[in-house]
Protein backbone atom coordinates (compact mmCIF):
# COMPACT_ATOMS: atom_id res chain seq x y z
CA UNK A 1 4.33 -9.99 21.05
CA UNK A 2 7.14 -12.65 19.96
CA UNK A 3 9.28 -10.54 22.63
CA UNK A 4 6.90 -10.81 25.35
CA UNK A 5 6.83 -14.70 24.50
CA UNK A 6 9.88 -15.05 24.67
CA UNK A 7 11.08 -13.23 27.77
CA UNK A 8 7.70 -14.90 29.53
CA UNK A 9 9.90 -18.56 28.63
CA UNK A 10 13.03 -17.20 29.94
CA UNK A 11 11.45 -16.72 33.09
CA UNK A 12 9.68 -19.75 32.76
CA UNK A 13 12.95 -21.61 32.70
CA UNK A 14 14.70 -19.57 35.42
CA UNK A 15 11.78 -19.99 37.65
CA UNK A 16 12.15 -22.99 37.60
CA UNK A 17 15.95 -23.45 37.83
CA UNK A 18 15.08 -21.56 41.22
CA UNK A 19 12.82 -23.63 42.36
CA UNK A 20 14.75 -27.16 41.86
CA UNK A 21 17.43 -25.12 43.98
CA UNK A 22 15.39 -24.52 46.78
CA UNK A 23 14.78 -27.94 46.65
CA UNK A 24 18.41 -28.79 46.67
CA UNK A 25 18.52 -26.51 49.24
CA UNK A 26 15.88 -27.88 51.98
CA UNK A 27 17.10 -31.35 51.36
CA UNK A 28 20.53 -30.13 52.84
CA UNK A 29 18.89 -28.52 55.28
CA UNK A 30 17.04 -31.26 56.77
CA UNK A 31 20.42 -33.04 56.74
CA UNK A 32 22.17 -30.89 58.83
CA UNK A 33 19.23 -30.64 60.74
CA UNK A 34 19.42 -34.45 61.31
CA UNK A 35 22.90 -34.12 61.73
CA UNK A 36 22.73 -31.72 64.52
CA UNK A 37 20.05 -33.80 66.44
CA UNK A 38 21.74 -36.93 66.63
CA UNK A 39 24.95 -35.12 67.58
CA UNK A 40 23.42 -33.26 70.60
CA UNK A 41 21.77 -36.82 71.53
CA UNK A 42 25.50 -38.17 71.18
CA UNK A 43 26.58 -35.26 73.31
CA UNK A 44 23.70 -35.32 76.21
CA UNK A 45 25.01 -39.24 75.69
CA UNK A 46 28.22 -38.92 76.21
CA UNK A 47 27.47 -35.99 79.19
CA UNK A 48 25.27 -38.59 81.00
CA UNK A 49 28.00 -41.24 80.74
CA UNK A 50 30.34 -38.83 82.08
CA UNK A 51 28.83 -38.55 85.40
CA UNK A 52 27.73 -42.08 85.92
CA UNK A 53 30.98 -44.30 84.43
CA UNK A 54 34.89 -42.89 83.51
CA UNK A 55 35.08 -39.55 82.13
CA UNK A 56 35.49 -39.27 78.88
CA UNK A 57 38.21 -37.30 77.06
CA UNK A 58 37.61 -33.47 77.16
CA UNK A 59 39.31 -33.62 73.43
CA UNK A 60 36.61 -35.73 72.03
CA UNK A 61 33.63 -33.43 73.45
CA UNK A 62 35.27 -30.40 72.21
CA UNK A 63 35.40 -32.08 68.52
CA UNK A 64 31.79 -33.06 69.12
CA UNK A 65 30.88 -29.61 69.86
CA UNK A 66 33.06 -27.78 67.22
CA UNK A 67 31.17 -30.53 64.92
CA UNK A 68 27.86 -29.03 65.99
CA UNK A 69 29.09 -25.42 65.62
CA UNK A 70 30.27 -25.97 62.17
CA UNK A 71 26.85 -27.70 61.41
CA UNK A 72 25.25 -25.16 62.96
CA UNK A 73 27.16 -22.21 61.03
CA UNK A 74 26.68 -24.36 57.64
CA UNK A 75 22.55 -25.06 58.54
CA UNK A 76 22.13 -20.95 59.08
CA UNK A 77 24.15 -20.41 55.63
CA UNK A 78 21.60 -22.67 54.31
CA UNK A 79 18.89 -20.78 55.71
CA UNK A 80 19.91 -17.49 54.98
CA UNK A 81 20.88 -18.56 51.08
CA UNK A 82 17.28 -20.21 50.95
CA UNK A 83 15.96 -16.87 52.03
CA UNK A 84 17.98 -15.03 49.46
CA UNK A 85 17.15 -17.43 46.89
CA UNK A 86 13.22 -16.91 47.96
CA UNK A 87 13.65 -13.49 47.27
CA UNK A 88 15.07 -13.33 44.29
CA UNK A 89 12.84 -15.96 43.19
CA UNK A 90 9.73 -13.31 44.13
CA UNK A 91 11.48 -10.29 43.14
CA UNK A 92 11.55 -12.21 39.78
CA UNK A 93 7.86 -12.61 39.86
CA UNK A 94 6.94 -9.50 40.45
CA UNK A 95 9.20 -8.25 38.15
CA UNK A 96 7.55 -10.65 35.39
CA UNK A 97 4.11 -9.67 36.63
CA UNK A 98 4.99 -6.02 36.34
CA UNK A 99 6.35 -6.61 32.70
CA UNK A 100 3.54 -8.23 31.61
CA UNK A 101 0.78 -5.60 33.10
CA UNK A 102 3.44 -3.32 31.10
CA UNK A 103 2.83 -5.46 27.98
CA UNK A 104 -1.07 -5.82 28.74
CA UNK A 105 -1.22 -2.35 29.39
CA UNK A 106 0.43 -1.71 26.24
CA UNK A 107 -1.93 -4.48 23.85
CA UNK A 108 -4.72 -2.31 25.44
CA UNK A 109 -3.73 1.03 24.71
CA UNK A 110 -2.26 -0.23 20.59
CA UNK A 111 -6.04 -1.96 20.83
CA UNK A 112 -7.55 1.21 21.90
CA UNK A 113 -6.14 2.90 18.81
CA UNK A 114 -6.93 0.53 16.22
CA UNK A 115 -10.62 0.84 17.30
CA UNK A 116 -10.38 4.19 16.39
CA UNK A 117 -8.76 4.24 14.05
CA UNK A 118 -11.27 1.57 12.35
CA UNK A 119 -13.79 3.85 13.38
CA UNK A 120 -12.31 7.11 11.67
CA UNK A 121 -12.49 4.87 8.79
CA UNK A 122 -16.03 3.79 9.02
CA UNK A 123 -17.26 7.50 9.43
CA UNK A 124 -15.18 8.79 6.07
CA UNK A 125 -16.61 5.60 4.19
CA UNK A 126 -19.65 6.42 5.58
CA UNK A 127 -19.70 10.45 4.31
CA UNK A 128 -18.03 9.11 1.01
CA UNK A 129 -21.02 6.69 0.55
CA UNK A 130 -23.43 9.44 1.69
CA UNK A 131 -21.60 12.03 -1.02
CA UNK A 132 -21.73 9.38 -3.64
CA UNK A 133 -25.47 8.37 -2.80
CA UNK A 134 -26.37 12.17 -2.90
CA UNK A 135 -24.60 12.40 -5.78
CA UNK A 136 -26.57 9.74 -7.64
CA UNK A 137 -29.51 11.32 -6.40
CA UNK A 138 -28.93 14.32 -8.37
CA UNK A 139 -27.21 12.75 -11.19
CA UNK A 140 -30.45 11.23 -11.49
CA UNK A 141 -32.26 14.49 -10.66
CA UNK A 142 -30.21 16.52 -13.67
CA UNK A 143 -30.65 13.51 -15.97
CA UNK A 144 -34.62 13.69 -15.25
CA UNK A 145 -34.50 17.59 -15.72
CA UNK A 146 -32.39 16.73 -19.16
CA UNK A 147 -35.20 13.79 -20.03
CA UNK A 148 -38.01 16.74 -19.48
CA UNK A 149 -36.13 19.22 -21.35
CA UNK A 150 -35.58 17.28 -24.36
CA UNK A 151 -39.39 16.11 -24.46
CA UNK A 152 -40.48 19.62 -24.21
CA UNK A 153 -37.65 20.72 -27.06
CA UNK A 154 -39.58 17.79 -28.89
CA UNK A 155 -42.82 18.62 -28.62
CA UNK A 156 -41.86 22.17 -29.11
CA UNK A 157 -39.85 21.64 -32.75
CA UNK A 158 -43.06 19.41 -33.83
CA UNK A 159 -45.27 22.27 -32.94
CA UNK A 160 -43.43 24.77 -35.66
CA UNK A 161 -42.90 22.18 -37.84
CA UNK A 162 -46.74 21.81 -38.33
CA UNK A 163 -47.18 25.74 -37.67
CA UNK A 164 -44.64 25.97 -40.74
CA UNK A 165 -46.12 23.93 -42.39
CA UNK A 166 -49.87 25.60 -42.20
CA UNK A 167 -48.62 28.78 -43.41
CA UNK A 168 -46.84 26.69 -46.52
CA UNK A 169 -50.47 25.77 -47.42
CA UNK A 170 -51.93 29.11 -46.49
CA UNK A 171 -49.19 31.07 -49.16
CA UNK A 172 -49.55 28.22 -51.97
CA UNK A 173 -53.25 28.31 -52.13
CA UNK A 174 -53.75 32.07 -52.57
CA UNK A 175 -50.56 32.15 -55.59
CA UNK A 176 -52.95 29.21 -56.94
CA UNK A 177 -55.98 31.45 -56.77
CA UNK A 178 -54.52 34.93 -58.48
CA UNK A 179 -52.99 32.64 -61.58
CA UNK A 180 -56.43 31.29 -61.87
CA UNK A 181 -58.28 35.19 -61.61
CA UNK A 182 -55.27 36.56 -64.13
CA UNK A 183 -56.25 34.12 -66.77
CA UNK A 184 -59.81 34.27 -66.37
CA UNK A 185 -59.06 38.03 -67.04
CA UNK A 186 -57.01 38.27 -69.83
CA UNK A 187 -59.67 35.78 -71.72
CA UNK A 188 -62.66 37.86 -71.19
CA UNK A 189 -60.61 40.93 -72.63
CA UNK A 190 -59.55 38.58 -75.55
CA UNK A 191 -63.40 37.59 -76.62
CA UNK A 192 -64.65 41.48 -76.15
CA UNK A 193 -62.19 43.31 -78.20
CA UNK A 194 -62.83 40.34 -81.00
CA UNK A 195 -66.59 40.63 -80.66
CA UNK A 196 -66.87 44.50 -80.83
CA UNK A 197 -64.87 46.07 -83.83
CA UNK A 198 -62.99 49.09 -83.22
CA UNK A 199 -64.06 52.63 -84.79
CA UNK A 200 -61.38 53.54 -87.61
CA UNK A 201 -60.18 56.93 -86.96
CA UNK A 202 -58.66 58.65 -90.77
């Protein structure tokens, strides 16, 4: 960009160098053209005089008109370097227009690829967001499935741990209940053998 800047002032500045010659140039021009005109009236002058009054030397006439041919010869250089400096002067334009459609052209085209490249961006930002939204969602998902898992796993330990403990009470009372029967026992066969003596056998 600092290029195109830069070659844009250049031909600012010889743009303008071309134009102050032109200038330079018609303001010549119009002098010689002035020149020429009041020489021809000084001719058609000195013509008129030479048919009405003493003729006038042939030397001084020819000087005259070598004068206007040399003006003549310098006015058409004039001219024709004018011309050349016109074209140059638009050959230079288009040649600047050209280079900056070139340099346009070329903004549009680096412009065209940043916008897609921007939007290559935007779409893999927008499937990484999607991924990482989906994979919240099941992050969540598994840690709900976990949540459930470890109620059930709750609920199912407290279930045996009262089952276990119902058969704990179920196999201590009946121990309880055969100590109580055995000693109940043994006492009754205590009090009969002491209240009925046994027959002596010689």
């Amino acid at each position: 960009m600092k290029k195109a800047e830069t070659h844009a002032a250049e031909s600012q500045l010889e743009l303008d160098q071309i134009r102050l010659e032109n200038t330079e140039l018609d303001r010549k021009n119009a002098q010689l053209e002035k020149q020429l005109k009041e020489l021809n009236v000084r001719i058609v002058d000195l013509e008129t005089k030479s048919y009405t009054s003493t003729p006038q030397p042939n030397a001084t006439i020819r000087q005259l008109q070598a004068r206007i041919e040399e003006l003549t010869q310098l006015s058409q250089a004039t001219n024709d370097k004018r011309h050349s400096t016109q074209l140059r002067s638009s050959d230079k334009a288009v040649r600047e227009i050209q280079l900056q459609l070139q340099e346009s052209e070329r903004q549009r085209v680096k412009l065209e690829d940043d916008r897609k490249s921007s939007e290559s961006q935007i779409q893999a930002l927008r499937e990484k967001l999607d991924k990482a939204q989906s994979g919240e969602s099941e992050l969540v998902r598994a840690n709900r499935r976990l949540e459930l898992q470890a109620a059930e796993a709750k609920q199912a330990t407290l279930t045996l741990e009262r089952e276990v403990e119902r058969l704990r009470s179920r196999i201590s009372r009946p121990a309880s209940s055969v100590i109580s029967d055995g000693s109940t026992t043994a006492i009754s066969s205590g009090a009969s053998s002491v209240g009925s003596p046994r027959k002596y056998k010689p």
